[in-house]
C-alpha atoms as a PDB file:
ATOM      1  CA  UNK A   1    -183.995-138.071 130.111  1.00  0.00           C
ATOM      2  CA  UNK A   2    -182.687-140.069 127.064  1.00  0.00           C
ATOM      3  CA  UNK A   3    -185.780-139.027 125.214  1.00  0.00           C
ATOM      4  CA  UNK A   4    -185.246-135.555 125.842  1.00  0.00           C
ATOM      5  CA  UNK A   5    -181.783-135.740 124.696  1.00  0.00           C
ATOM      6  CA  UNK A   6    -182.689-137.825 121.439  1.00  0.00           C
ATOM      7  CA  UNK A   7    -185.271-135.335 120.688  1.00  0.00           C
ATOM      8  CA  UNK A   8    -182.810-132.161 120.986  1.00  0.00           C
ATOM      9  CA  UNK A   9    -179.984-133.806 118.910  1.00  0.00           C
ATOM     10  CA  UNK A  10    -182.849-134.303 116.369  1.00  0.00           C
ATOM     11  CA  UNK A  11    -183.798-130.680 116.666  1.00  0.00           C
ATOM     12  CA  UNK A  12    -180.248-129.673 116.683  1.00  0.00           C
ATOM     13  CA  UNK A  13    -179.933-131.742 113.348  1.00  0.00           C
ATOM     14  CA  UNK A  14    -182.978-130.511 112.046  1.00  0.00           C
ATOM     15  CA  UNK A  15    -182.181-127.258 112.524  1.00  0.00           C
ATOM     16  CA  UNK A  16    -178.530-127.559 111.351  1.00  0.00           C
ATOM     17  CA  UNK A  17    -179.956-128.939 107.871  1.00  0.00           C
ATOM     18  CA  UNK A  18    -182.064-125.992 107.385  1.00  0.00           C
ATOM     19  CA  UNK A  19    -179.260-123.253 108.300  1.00  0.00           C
ATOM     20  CA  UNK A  20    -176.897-125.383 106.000  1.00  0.00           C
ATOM     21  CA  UNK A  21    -179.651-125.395 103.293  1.00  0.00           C
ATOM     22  CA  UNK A  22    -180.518-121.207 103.725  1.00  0.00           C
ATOM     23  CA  UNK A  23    -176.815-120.091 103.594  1.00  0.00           C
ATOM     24  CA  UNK A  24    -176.136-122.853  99.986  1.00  0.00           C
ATOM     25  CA  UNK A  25    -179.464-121.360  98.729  1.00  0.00           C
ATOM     26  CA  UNK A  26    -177.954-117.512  99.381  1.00  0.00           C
ATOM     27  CA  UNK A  27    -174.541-118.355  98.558  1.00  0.00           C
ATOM     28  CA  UNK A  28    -175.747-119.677  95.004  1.00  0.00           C
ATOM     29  CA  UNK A  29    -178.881-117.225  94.822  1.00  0.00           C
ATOM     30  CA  UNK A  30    -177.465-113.658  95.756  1.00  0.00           C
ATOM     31  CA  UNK A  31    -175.295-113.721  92.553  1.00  0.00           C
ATOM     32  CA  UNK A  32    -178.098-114.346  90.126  1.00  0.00           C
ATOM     33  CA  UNK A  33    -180.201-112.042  91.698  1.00  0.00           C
ATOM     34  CA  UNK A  34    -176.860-109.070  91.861  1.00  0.00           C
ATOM     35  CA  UNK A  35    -177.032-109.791  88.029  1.00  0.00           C
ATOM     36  CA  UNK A  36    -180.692-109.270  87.572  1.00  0.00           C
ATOM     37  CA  UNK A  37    -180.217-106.014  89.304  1.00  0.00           C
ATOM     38  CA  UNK A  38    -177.118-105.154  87.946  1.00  0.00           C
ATOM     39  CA  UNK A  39    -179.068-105.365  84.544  1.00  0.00           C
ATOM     40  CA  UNK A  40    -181.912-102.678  85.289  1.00  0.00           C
ATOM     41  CA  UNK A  41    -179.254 -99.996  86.228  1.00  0.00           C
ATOM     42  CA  UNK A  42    -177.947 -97.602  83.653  1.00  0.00           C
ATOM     43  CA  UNK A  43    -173.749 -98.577  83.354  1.00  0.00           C
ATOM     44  CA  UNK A  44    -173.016 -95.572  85.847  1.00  0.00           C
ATOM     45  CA  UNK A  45    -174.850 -96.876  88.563  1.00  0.00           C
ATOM     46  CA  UNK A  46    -173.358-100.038  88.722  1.00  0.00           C
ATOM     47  CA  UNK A  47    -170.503 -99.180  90.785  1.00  0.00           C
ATOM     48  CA  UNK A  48    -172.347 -96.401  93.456  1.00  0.00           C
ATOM     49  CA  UNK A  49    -171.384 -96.471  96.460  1.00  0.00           C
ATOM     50  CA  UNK A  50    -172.881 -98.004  98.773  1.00  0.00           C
ATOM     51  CA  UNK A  51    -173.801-100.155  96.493  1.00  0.00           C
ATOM     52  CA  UNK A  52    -177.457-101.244  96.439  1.00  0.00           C
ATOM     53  CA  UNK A  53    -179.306-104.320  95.631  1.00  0.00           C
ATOM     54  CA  UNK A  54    -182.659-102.954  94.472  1.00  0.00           C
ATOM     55  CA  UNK A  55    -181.635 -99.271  92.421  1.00  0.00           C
ATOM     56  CA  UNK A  56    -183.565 -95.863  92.974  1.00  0.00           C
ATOM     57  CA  UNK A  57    -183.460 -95.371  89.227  1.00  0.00           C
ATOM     58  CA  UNK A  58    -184.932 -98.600  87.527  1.00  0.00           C
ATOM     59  CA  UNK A  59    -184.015 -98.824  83.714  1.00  0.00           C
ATOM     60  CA  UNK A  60    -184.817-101.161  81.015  1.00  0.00           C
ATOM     61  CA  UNK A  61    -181.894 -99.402  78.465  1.00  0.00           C
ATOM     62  CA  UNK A  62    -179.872-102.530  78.431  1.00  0.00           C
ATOM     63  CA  UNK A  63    -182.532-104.868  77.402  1.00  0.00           C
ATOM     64  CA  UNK A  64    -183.425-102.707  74.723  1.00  0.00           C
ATOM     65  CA  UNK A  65    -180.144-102.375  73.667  1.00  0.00           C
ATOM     66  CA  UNK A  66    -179.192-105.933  73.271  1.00  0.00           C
ATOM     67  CA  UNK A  67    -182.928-106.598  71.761  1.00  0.00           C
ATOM     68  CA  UNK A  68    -182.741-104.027  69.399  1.00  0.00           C
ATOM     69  CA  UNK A  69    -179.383-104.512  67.922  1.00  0.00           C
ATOM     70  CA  UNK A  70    -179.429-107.151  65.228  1.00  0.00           C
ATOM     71  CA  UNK A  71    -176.185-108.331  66.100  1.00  0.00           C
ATOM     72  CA  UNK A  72    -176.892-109.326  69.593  1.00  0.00           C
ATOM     73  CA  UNK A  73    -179.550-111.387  68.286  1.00  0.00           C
ATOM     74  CA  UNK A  74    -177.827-113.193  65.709  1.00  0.00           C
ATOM     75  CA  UNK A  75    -175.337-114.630  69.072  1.00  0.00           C
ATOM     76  CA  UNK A  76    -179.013-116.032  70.240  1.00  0.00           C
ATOM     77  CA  UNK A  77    -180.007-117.397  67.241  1.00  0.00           C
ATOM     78  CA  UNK A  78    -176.846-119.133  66.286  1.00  0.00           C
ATOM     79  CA  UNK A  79    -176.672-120.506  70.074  1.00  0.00           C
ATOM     80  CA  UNK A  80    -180.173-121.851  69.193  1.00  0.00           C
ATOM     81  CA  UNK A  81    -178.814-123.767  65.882  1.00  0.00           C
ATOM     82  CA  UNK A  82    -175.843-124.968  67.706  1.00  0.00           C
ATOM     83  CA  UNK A  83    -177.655-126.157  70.724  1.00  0.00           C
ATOM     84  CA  UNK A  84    -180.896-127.438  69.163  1.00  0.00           C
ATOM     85  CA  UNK A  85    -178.668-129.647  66.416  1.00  0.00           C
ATOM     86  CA  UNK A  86    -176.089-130.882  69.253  1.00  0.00           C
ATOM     87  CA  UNK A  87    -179.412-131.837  71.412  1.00  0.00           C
ATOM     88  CA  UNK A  88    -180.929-134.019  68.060  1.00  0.00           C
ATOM     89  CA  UNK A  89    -177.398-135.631  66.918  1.00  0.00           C
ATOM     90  CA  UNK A  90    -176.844-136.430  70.046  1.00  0.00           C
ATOM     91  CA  UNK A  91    -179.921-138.172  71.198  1.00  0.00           C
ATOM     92  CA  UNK A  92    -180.221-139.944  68.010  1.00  0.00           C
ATOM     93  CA  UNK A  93    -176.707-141.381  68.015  1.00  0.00           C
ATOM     94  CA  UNK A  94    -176.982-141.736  71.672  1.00  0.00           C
ATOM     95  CA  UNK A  95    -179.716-144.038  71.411  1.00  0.00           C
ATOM     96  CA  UNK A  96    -178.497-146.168  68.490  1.00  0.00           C
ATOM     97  CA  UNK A  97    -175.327-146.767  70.702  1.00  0.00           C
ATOM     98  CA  UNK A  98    -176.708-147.537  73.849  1.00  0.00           C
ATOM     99  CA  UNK A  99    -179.449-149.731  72.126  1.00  0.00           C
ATOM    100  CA  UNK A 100    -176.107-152.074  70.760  1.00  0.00           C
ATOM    101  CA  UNK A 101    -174.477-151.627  73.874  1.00  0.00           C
ATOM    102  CA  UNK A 102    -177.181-152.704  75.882  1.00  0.00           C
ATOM    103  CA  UNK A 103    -178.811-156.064  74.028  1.00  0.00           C
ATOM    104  CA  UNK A 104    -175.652-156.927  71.935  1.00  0.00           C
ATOM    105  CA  UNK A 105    -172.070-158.779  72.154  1.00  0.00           C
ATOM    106  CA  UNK A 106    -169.930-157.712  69.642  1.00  0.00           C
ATOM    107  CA  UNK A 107    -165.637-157.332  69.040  1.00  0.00           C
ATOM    108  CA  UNK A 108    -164.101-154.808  71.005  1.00  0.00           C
ATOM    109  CA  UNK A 109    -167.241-153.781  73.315  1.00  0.00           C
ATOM    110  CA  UNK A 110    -165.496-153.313  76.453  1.00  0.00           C
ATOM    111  CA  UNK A 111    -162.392-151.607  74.778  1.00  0.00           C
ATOM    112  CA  UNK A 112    -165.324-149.201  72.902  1.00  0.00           C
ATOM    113  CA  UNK A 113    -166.492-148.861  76.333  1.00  0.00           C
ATOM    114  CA  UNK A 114    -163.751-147.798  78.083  1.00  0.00           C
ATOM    115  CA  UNK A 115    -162.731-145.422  75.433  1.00  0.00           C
ATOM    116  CA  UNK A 116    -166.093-143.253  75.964  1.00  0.00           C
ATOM    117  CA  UNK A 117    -165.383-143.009  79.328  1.00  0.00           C
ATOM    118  CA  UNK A 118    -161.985-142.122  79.044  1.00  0.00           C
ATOM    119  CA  UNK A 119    -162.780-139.691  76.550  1.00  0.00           C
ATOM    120  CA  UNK A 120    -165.164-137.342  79.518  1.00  0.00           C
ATOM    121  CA  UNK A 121    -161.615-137.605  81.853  1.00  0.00           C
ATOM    122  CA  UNK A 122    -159.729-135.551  78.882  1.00  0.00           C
ATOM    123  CA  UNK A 123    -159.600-131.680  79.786  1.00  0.00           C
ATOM    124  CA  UNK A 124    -160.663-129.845  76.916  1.00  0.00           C
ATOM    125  CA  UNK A 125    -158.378-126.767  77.118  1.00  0.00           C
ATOM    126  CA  UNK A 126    -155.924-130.006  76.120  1.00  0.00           C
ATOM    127  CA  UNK A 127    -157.960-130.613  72.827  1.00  0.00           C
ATOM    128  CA  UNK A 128    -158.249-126.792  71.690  1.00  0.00           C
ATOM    129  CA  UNK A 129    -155.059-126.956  69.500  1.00  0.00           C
ATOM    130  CA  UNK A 130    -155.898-130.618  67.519  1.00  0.00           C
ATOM    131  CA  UNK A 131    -159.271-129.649  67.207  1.00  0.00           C
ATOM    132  CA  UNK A 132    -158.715-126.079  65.653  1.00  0.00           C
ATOM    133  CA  UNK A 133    -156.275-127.795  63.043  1.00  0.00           C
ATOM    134  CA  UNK A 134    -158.701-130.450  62.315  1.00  0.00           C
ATOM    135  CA  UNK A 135    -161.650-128.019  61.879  1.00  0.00           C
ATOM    136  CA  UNK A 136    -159.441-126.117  59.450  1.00  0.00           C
ATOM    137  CA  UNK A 137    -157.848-128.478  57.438  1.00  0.00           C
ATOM    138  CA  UNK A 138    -161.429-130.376  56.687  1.00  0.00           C
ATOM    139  CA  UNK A 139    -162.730-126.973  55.506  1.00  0.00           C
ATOM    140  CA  UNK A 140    -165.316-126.521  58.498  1.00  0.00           C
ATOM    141  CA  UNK A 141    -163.825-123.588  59.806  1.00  0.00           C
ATOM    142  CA  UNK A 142    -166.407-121.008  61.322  1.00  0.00           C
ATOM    143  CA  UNK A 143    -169.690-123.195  60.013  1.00  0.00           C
ATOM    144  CA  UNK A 144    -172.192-124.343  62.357  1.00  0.00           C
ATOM    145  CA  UNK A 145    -170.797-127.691  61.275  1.00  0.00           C
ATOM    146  CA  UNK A 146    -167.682-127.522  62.991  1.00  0.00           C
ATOM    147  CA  UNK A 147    -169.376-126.148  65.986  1.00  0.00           C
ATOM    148  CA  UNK A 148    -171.810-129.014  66.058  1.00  0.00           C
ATOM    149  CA  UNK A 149    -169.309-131.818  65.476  1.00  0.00           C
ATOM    150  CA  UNK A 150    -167.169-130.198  68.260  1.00  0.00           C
ATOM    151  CA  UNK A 151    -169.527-130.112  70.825  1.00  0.00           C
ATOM    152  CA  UNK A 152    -171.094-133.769  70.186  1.00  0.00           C
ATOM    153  CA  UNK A 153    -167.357-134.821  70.919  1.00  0.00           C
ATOM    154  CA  UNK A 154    -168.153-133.839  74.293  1.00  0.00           C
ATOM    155  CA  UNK A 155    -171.757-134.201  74.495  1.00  0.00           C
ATOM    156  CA  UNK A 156    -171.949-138.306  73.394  1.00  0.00           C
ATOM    157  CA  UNK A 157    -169.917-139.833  75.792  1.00  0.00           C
ATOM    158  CA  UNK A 158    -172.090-138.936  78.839  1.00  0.00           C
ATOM    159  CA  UNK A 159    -175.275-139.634  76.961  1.00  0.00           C
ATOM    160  CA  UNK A 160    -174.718-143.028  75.161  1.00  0.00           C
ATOM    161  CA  UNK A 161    -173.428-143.656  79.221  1.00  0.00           C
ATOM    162  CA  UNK A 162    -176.642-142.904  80.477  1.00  0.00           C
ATOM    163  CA  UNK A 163    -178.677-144.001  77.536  1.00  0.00           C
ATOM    164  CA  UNK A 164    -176.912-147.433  78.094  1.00  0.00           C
ATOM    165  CA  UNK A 165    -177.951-147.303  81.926  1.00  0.00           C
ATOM    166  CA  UNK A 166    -181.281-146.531  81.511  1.00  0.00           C
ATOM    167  CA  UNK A 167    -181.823-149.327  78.800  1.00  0.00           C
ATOM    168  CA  UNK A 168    -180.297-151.970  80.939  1.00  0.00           C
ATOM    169  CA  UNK A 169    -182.713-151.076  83.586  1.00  0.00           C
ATOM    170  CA  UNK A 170    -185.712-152.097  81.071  1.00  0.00           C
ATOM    171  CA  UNK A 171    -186.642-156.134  80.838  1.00  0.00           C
ATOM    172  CA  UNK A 172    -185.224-158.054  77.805  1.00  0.00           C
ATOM    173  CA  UNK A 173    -188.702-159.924  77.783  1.00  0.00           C
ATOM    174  CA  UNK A 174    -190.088-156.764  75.742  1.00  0.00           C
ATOM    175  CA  UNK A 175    -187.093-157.407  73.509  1.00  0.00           C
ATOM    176  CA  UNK A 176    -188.315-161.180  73.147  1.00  0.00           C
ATOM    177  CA  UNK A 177    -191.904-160.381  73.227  1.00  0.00           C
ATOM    178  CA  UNK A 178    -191.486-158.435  69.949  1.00  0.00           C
ATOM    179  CA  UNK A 179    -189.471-161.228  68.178  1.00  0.00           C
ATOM    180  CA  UNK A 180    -192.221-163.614  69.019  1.00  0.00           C
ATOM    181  CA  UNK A 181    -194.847-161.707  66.850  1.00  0.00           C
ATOM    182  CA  UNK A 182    -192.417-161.048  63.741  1.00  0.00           C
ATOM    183  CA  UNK A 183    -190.679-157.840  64.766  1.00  0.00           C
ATOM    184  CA  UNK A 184    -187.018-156.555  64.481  1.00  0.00           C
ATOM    185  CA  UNK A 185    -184.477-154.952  66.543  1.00  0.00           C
ATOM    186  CA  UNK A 186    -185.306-152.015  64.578  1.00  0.00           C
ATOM    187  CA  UNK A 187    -189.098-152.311  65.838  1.00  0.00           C
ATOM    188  CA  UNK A 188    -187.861-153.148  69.371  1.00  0.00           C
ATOM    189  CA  UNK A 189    -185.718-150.707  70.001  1.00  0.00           C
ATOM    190  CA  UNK A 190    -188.129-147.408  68.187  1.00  0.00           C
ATOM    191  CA  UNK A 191    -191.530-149.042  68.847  1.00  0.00           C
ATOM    192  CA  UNK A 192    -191.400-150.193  72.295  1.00  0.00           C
ATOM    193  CA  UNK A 193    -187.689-149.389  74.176  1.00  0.00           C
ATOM    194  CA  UNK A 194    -188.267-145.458  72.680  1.00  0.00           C
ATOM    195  CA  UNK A 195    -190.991-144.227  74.082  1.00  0.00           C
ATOM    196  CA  UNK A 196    -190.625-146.327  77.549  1.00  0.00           C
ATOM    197  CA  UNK A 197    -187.252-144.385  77.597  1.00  0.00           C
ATOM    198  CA  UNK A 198    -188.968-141.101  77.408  1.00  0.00           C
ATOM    199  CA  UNK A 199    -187.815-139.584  81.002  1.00  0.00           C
ATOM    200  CA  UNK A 200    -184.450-140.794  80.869  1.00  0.00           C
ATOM    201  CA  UNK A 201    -183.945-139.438  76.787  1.00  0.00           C
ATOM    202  CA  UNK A 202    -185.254-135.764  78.354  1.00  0.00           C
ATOM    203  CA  UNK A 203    -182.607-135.813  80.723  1.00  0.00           C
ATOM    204  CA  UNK A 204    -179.938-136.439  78.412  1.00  0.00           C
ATOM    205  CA  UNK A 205    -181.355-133.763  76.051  1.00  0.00           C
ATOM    206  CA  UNK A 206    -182.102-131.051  78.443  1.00  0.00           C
ATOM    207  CA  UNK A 207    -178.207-131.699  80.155  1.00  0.00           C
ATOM    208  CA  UNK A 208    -176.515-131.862  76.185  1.00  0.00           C
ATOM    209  CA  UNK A 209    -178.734-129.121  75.380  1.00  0.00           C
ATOM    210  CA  UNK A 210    -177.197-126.962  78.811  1.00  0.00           C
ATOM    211  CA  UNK A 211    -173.664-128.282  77.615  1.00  0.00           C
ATOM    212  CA  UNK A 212    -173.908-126.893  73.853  1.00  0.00           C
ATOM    213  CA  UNK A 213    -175.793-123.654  75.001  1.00  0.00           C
ATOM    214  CA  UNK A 214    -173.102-122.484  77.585  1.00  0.00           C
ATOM    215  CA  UNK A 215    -169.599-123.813  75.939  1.00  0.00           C
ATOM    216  CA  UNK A 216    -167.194-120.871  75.373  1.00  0.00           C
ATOM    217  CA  UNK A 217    -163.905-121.933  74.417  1.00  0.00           C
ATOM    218  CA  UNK A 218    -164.768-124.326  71.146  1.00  0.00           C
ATOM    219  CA  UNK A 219    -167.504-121.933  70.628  1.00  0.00           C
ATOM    220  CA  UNK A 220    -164.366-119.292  70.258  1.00  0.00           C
ATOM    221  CA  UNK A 221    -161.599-120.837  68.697  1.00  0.00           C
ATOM    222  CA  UNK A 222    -163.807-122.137  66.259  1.00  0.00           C
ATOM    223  CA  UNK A 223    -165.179-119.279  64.818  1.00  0.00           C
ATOM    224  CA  UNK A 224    -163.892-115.855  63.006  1.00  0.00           C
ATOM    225  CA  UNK A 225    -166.714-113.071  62.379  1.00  0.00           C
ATOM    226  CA  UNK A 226    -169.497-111.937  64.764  1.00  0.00           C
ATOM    227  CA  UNK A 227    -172.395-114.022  62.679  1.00  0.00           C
ATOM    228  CA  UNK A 228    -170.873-117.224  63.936  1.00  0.00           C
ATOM    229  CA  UNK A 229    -170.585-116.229  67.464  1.00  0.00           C
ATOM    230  CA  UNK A 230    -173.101-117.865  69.851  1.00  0.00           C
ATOM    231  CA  UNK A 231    -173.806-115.925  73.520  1.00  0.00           C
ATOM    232  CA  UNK A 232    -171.239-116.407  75.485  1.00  0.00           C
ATOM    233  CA  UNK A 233    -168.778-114.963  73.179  1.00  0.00           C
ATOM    234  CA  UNK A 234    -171.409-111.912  72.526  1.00  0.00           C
ATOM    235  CA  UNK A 235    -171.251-111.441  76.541  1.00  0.00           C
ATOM    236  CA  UNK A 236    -167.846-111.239  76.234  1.00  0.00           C
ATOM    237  CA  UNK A 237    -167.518-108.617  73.533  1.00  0.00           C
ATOM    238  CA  UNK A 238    -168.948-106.093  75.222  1.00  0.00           C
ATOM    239  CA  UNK A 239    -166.066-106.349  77.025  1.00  0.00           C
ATOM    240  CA  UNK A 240    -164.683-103.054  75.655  1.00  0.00           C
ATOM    241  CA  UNK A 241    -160.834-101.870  75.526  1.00  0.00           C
ATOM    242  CA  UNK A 242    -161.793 -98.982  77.536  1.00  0.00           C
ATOM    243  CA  UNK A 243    -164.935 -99.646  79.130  1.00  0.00           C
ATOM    244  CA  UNK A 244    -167.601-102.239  80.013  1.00  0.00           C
ATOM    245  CA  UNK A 245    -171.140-102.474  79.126  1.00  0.00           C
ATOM    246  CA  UNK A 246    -171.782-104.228  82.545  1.00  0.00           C
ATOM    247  CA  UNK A 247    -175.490-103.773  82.637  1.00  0.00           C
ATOM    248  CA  UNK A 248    -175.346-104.511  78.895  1.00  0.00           C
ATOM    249  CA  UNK A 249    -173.381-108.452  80.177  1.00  0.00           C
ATOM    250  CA  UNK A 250    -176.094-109.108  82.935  1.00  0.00           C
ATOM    251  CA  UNK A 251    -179.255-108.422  80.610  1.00  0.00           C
ATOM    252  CA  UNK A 252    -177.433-110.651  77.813  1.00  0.00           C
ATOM    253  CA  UNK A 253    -176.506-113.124  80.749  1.00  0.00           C
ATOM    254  CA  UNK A 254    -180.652-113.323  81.964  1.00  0.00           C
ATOM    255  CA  UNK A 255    -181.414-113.118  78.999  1.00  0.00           C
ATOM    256  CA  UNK A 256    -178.766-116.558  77.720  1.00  0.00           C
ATOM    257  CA  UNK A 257    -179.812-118.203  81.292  1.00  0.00           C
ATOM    258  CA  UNK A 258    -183.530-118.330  80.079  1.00  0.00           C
ATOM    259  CA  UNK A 259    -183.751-120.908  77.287  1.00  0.00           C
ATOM    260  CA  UNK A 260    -181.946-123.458  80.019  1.00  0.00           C
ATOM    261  CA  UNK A 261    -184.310-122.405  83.188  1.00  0.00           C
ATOM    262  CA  UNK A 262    -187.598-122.855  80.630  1.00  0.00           C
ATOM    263  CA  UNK A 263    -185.987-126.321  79.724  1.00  0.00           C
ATOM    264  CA  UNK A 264    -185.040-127.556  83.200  1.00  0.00           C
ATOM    265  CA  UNK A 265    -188.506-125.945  84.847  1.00  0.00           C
ATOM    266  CA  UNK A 266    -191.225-128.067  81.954  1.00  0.00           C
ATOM    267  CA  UNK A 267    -189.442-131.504  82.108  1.00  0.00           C
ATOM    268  CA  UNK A 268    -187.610-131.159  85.880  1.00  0.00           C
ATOM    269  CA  UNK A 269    -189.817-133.874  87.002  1.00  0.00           C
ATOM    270  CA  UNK A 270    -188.853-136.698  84.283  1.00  0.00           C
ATOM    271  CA  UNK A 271    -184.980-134.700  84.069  1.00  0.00           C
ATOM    272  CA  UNK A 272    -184.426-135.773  87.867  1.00  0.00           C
ATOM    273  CA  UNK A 273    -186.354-139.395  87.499  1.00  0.00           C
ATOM    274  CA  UNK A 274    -184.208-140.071  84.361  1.00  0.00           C
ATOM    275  CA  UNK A 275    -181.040-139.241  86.334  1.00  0.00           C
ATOM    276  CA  UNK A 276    -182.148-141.111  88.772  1.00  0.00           C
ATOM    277  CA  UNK A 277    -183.518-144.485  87.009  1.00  0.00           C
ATOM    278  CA  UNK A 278    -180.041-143.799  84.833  1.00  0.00           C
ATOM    279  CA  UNK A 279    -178.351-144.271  87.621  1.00  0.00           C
ATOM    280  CA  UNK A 280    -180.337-147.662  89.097  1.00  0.00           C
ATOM    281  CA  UNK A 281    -177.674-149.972  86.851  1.00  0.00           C
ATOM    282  CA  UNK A 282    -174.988-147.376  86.498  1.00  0.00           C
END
């Protein structure tokens, strides 16, 4: 009888799991895939009624409309310099820092320390204002420079964090077995700590890439004409006055979510097992 009854509040668990697990997945699914749809109707379909999930009349106008304007393009490409240079700065800074942090003492460490950290508890709506007059008055105004300096503000913190974590998790005998045949710190740390750190340096890049490639309000305050803008600002200019383009948004939304699902599907694998080594000495 006490089998019985451990073996339906298993099945009971079990099964509440799984229903738990179905109604996240649809909760977080059923909007991405109302987007995808919403983006192979023509604008006037978009609100029939009922309203359907799969349409009768199956278009590809919007894609061709954001792919064949050269100004819709131009958001993509400058989200790729933005988020490709944020990704690079980062990781290389990153990696300096949580290389010193890691194997050295030095004066004011654990102040250092604690200012990173308090630096990812600061809202940034707070920093719009300081930011925009500091941009301005060092001349960086709409330049992919002051977008890329911006976002690393953001971006470093969490990464020298977890670049820290994931080097403390490595032996200091590889450290001492380098100095013992003649090498530096220098060696050490681009020789031997590098390329060991592989998984947990993809994790860092793919999350400060999905950081850079989706920030909107730096991304708009910081810029002036429509060659600067980066996606989510185009998205939101075809917000019209009078009207939306909102098969127009979805296509440019699929079509902004792609660079980040390509990313996260090749290195998910060494993304998660980075987070999660990261985390060992957190």
């Amino acid at each position: 009888m006490a089998i019985a009854t451990v073996k339906t509040r298993r099945t009971l668990a079990k099964a509440g799991v799984i229903t738990g697990l179905v109604l996240g997945g649809l909760f977080a699914g059923l909007p991405v895939l109302w987007m995808l749809s919403t983006s192979f109707k023509s604008n006037g379909d978009v609100f029939q009624s009922p309203p359907k999930l799969v349409t009768d009349t199956f278009s590809l106008d919007a894609y061709r409309e954001i792919l064949g304007n050269g100004a819709q393009l131009r958001f993509f490409l400058n989200s790729y310099i933005v988020a490709f240079a944020v990704t690079i700065l980062t990781l290389l800074v990153a990696i300096l820092a949580g290389y010193a942090f890691s194997r050295f003492t030095f004066p004011f460490q654990k102040t250092i320390n604690a200012v990173i950290i308090s630096v990812q508890a600061v809202p940034p709506i707070t920093l719009v204002i300081p930011y925009f007059g500091l941009v301005v008055a060092l001349g960086l105004y709409n330049t992919y420079t002051g977008l890329i300096l911006t976002h690393m503000v953001f971006t470093l913190p969490y990464a020298i964090l977890m670049i820290t974590a994931y080097l403390n998790t490595l032996p200091r005998e590889l450290d001492e077995s380098v100095k013992v045949d003649g090498g530096s710190s220098w060696t050490t740390l681009w020789r031997i700590l590098v390329p060991i750190s592989v998984p947990g340096l993809i994790a860092v890049g793919v999350y400060t890439f999905m950081i850079s490639w989706n920030e909107y309000l730096f991304a708009l305050t910081l810029t002036r004409t429509d060659d600067m803008r980066t996606v989510p600002i185009g998205i939101q200019l075809l917000m019209g006055q009078h009207s939306y383009e909102w098969n127009q948004m979805m296509a440019m939304s699929i079509l902004g979510s792609i660079p980040v699902l390509v990313l996260f599907l090749l290195f998910q694998r060494r993304f998660i097992g980075g987070l999660t080594a990261g985390a060992v000495k957190a």
